[in-house]
N, C-alpha and C. Protein backbone atom coordinates (compact mmCIF):
# COMPACT_ATOMS: atom_id res chain seq x y z
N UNK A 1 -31.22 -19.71 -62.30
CA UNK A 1 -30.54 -19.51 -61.02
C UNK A 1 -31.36 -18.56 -60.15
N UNK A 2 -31.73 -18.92 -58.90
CA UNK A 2 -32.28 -18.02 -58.13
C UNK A 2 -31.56 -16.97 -57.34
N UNK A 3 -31.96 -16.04 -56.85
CA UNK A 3 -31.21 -14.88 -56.14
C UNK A 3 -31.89 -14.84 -54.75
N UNK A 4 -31.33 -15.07 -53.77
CA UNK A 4 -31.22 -14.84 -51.74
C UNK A 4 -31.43 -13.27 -51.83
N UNK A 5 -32.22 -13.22 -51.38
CA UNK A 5 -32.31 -11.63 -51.33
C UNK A 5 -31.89 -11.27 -49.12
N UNK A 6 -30.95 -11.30 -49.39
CA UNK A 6 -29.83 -10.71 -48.39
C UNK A 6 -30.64 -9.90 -47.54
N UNK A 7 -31.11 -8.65 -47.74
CA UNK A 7 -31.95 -7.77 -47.43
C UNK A 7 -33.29 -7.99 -46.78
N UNK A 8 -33.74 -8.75 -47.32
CA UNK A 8 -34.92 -9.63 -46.45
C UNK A 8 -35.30 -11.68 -46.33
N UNK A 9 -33.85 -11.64 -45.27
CA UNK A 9 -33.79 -13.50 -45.65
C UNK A 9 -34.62 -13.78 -44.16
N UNK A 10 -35.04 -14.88 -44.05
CA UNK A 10 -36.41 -15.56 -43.36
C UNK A 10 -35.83 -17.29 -43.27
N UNK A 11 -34.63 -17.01 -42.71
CA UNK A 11 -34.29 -18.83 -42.48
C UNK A 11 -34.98 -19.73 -41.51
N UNK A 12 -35.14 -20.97 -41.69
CA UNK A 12 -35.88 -21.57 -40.97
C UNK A 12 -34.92 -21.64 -39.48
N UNK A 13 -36.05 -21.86 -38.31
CA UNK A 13 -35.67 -21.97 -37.02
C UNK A 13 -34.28 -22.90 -36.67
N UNK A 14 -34.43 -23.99 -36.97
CA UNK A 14 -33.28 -25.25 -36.75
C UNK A 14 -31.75 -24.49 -37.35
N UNK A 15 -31.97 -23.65 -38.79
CA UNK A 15 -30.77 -23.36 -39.35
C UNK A 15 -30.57 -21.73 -38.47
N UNK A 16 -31.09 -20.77 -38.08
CA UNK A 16 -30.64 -19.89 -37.00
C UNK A 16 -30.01 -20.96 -35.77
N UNK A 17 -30.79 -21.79 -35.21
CA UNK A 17 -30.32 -22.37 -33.86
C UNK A 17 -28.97 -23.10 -34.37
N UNK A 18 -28.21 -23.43 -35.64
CA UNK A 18 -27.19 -23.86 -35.82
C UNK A 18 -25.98 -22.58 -35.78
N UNK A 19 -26.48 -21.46 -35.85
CA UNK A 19 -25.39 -20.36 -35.54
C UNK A 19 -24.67 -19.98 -34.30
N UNK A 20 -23.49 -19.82 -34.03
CA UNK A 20 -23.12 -19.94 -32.57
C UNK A 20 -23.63 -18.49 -32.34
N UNK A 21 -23.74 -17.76 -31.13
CA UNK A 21 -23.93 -16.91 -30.71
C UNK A 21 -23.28 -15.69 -31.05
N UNK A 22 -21.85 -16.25 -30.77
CA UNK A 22 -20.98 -15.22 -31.25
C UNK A 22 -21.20 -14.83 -33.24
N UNK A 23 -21.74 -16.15 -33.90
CA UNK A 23 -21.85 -15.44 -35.46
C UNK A 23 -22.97 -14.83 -35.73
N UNK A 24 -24.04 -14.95 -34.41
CA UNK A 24 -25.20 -13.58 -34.76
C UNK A 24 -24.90 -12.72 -34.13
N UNK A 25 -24.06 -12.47 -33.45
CA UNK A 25 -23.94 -11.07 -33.03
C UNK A 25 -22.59 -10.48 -33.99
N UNK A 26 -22.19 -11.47 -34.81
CA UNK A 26 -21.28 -10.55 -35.57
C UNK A 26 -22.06 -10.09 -36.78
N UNK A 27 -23.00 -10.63 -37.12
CA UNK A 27 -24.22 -10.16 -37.89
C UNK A 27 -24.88 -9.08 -37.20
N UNK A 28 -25.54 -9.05 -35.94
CA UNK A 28 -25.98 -8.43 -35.15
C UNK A 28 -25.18 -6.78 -34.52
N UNK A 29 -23.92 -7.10 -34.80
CA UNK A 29 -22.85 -6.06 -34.38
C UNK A 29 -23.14 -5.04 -36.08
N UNK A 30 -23.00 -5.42 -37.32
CA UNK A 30 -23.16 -5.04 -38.54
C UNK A 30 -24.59 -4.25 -38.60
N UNK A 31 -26.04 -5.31 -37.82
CA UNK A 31 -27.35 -4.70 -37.93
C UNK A 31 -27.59 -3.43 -37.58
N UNK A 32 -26.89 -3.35 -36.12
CA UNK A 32 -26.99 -2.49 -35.17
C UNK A 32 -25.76 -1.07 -35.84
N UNK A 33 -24.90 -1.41 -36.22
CA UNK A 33 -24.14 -0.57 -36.98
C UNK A 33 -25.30 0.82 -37.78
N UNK A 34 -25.50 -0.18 -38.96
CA UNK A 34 -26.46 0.18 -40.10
C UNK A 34 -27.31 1.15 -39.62
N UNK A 35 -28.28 0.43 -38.69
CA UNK A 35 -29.39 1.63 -38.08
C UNK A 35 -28.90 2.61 -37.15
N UNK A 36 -28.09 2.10 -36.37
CA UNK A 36 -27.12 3.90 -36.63
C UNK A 36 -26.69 4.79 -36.68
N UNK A 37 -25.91 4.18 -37.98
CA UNK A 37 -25.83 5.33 -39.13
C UNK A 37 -26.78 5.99 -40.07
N UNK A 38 -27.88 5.21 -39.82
CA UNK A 38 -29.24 5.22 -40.89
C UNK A 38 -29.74 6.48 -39.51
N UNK A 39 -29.87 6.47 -38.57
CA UNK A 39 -30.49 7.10 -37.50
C UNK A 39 -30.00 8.37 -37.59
N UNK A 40 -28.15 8.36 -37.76
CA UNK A 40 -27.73 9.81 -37.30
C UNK A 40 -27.66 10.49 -38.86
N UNK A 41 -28.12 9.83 -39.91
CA UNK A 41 -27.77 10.79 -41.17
C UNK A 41 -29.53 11.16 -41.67
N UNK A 42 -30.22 10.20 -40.66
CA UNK A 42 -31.56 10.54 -41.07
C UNK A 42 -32.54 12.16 -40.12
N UNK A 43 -31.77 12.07 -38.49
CA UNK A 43 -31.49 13.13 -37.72
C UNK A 43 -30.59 14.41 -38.47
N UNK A 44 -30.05 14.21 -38.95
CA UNK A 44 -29.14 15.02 -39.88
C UNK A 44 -28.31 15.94 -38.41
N UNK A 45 -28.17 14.67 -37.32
CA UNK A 45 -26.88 14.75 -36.32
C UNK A 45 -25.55 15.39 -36.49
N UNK A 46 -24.95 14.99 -37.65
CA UNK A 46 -23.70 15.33 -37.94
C UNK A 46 -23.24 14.90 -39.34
N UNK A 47 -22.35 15.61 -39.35
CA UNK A 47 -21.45 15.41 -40.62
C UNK A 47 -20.17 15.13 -40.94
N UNK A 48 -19.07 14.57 -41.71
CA UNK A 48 -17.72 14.52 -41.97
C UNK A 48 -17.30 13.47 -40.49
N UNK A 49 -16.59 14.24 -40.24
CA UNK A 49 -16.15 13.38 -38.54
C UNK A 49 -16.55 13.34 -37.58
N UNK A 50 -17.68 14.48 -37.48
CA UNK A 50 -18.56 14.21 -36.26
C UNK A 50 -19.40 13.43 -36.35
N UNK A 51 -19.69 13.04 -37.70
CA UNK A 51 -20.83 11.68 -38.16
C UNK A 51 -20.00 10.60 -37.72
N UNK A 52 -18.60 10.36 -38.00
CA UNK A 52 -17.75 9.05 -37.37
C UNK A 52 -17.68 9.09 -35.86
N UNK A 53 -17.74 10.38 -35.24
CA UNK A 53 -17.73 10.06 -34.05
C UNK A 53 -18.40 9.54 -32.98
N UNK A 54 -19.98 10.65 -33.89
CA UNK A 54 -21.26 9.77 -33.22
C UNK A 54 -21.22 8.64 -33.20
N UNK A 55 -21.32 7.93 -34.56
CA UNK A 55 -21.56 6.63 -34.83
C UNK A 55 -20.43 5.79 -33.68
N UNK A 56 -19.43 5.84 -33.74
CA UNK A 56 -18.46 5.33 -32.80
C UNK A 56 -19.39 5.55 -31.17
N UNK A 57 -19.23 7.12 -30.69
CA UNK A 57 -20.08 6.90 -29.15
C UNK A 57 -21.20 6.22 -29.36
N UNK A 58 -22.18 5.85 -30.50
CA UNK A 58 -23.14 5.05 -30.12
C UNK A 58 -23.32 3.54 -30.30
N UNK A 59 -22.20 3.26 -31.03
CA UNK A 59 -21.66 1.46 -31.09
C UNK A 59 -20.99 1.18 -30.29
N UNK A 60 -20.42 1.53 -29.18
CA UNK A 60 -19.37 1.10 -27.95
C UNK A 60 -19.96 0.36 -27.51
N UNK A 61 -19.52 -0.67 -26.75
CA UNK A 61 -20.04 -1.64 -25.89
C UNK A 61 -20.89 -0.89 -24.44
N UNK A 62 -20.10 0.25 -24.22
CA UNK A 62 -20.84 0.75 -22.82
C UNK A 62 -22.36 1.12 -23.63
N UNK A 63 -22.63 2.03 -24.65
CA UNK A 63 -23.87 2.56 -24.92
C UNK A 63 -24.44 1.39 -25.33
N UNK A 64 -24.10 0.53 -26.29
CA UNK A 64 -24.52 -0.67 -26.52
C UNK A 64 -25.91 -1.27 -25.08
N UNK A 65 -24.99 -1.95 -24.06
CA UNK A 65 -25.32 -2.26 -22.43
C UNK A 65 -26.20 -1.14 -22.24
N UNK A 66 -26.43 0.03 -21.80
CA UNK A 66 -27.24 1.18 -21.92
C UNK A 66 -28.24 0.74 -22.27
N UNK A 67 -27.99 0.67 -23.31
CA UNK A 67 -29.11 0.72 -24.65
C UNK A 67 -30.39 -0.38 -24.39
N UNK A 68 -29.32 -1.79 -24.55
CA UNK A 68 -29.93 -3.08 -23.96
C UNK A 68 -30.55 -3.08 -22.89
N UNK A 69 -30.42 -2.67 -21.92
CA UNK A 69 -31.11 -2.45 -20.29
C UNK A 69 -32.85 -1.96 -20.63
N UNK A 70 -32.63 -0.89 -21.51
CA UNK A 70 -34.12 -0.09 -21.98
C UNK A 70 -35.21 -0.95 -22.92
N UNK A 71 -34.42 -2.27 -23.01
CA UNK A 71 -36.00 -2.94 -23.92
C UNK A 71 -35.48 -4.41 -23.48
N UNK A 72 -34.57 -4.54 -22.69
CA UNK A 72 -34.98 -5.66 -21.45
C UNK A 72 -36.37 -5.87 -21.14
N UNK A 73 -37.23 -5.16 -20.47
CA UNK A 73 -38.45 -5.72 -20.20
C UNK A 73 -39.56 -6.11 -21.03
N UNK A 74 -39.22 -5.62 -22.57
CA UNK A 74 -39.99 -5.34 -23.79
C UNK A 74 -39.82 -6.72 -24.38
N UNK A 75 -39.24 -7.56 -24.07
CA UNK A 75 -38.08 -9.30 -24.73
C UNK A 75 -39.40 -10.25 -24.64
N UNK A 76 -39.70 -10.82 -25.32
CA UNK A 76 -40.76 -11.97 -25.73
C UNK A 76 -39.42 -13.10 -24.80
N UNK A 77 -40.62 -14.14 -24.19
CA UNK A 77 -39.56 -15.30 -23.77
C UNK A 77 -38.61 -15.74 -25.14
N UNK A 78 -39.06 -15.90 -26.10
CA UNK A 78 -38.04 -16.25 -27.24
C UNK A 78 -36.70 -15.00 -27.38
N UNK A 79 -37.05 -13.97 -27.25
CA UNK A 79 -36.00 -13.04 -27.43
C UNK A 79 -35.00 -13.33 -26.31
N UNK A 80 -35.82 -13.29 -24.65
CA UNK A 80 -35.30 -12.90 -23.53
C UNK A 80 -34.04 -14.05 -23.73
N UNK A 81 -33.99 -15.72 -24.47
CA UNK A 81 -33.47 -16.43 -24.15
C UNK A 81 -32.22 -16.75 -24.94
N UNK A 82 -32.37 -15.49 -26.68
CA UNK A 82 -31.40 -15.40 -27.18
C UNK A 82 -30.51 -14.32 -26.80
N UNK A 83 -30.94 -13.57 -26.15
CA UNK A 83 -30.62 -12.19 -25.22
C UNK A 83 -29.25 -13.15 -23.86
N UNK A 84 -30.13 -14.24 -23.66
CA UNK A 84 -29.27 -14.38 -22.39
C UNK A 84 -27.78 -15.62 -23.24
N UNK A 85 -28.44 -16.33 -24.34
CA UNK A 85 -27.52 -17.19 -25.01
C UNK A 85 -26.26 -16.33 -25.15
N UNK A 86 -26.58 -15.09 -25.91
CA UNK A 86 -25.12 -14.53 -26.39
C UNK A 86 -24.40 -13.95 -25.11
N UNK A 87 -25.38 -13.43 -24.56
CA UNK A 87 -24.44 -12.95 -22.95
C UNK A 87 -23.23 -13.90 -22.35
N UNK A 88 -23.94 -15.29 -22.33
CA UNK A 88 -23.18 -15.96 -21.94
C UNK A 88 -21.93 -16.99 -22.67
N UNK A 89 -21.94 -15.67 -24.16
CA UNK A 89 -21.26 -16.98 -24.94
C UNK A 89 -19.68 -16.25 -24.67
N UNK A 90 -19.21 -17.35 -24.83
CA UNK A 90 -17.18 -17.14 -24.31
C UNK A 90 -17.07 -16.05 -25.50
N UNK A 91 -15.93 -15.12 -24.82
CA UNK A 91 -15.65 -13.94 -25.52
C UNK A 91 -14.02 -13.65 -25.33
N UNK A 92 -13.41 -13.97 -26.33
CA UNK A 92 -11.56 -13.88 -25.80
C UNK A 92 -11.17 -12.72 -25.77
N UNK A 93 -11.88 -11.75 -26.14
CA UNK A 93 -10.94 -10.33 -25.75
C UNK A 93 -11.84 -9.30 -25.23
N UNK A 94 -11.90 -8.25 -24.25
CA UNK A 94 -12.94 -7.19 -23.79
C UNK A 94 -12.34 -5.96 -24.39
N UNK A 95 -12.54 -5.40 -24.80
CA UNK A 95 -12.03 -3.86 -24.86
C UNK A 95 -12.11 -3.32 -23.55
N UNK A 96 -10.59 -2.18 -23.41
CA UNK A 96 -10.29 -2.05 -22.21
C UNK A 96 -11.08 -0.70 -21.95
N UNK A 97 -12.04 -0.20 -22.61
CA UNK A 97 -12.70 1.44 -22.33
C UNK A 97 -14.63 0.55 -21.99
N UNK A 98 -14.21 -0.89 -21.40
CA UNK A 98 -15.55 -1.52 -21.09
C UNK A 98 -15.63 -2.70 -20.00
N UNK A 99 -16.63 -2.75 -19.08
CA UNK A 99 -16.38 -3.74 -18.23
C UNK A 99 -16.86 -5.28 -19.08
N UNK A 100 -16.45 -6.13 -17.87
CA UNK A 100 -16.79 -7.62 -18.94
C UNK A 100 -18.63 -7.40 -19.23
N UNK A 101 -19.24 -7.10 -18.09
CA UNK A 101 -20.98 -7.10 -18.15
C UNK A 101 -21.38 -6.51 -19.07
N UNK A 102 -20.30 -5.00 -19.11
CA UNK A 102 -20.94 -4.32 -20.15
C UNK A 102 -20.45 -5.05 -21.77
N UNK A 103 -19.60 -5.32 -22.04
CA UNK A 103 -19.44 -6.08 -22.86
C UNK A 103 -20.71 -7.32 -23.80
N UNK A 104 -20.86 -8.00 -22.28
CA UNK A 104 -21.05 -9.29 -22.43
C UNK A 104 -22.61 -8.89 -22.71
N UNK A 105 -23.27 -7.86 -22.73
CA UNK A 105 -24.38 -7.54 -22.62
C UNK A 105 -24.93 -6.69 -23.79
N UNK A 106 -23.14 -6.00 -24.60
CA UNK A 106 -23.55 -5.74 -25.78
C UNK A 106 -23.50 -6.74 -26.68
N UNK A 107 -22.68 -7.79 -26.30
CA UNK A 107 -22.70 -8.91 -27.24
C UNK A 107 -24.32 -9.69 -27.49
N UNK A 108 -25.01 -9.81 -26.55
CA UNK A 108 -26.13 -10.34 -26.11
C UNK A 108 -27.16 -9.62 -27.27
N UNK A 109 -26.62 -8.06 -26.97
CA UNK A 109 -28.16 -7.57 -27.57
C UNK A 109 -27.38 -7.60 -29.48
N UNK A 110 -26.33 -7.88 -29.55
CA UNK A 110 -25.98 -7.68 -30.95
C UNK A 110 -26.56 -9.45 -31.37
N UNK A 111 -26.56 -10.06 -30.60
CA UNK A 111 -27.03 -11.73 -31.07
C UNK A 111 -27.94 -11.79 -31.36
N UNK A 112 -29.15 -10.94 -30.43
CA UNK A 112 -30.88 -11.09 -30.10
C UNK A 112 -30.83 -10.07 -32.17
N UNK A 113 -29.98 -9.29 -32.20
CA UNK A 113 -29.98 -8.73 -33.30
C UNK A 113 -30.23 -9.03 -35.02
N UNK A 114 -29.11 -10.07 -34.83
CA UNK A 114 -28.80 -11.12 -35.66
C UNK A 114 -29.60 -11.98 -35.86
N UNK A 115 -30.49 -12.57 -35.28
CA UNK A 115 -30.95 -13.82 -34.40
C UNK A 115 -32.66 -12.43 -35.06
N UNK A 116 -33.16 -12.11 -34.46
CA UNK A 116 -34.30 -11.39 -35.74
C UNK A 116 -33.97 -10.81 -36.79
N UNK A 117 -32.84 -10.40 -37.18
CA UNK A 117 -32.38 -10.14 -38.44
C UNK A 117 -33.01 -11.33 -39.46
N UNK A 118 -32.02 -12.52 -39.24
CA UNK A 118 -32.39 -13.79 -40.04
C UNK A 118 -33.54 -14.28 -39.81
N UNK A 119 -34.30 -14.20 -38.89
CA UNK A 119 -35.84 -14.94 -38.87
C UNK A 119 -36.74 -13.86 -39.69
N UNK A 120 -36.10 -12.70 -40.14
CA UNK A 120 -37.18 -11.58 -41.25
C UNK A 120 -37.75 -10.59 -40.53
N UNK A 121 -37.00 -10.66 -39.12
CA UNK A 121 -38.59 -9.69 -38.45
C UNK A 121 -37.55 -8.30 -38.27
N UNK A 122 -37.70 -7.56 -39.29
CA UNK A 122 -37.44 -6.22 -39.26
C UNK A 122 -38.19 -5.12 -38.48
N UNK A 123 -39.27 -5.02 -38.55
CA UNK A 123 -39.92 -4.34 -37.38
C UNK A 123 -40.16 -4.72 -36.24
N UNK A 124 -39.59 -5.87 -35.90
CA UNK A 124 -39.60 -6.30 -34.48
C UNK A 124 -38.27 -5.08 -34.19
N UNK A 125 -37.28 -5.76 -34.84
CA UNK A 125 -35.81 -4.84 -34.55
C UNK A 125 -36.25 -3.59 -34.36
N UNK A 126 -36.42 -2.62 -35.73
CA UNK A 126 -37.07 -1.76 -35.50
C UNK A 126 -37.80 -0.78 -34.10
N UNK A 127 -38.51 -1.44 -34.12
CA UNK A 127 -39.39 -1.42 -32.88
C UNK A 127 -38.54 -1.45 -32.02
N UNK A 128 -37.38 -2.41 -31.00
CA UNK A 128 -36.78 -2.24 -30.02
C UNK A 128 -35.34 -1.23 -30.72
N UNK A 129 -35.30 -1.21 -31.60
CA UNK A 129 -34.18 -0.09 -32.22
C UNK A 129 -34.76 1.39 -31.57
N UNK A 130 -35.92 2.03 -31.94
CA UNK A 130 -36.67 2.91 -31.37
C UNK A 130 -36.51 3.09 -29.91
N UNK A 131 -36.97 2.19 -29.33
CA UNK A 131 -37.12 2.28 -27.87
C UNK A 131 -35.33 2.70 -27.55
N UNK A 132 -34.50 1.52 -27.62
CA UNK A 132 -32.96 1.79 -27.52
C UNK A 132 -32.71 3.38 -27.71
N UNK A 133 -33.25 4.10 -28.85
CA UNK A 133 -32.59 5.54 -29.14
C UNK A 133 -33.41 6.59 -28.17
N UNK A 134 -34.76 6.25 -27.71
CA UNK A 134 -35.18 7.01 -27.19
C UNK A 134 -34.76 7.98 -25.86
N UNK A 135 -34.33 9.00 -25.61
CA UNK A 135 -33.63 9.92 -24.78
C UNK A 135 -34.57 10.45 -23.54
């Protein structure tokens, strides 16, 4: 029996393009989670509940949108076009502490997330993960 190694999967193109938008950015919402929390315990930011809180102000949809705006120009045409897929994918509920753009724009960059997650390219992420935190 073989073992998927989860941690570093590399699916072919056709089987990403079968994912709706919204299921890489719920992958993509998880990616972006991870690094973080990997970010603020590696900063040694906070601790106990101020570690939950960070992590919370920096997963919101508004910082999210923020975030996304800063490696907008950095997007390979392949990125720029999964960037704009999830933006525009139907979304039934907004949280009310966010506008729809800003929303629709964290959804976008949590897809583009997902969406190099599964094609293997970790230091691509990486790489625009960096830029995103930079102050």
């Amino acid at each position: 029996m073989s073992m998927e190694n989860y941690f570093d999967l590399r699916l072919p193109q056709d089987e990403i393009r079968a994912i709706s938008s919204i299921g890489l950015a719920h992958l993509g919402d998880a990616v972006y989670e991870l690094l973080v929390r990997s970010y603020l315990c590696s900063h040694g930011k906070a601790t106990g509940k101020g570690l939950h809180r960070a992590t919370v102000e920096l997963v919101r949809a508004e910082s999210q949108s923020a975030r996304a705006e800063r490696i907008l120009p950095l997007l390979t045409e392949e990125e720029a076009a999964v960037f704009r897929r999830g933006r525009n994918a139907h979304v039934n509920s907004i949280p009310h502490s966010a506008s729809r753009g800003e929303y629709l724009r964290a959804t976008a960059l949590e897809s583009l997330l997902g969406y190099l997650y599964l094609k293997g390219e970790t230091q691509r992420i990486n790489e625009l993960f960096c830029r995103m935190m930079e102050e």
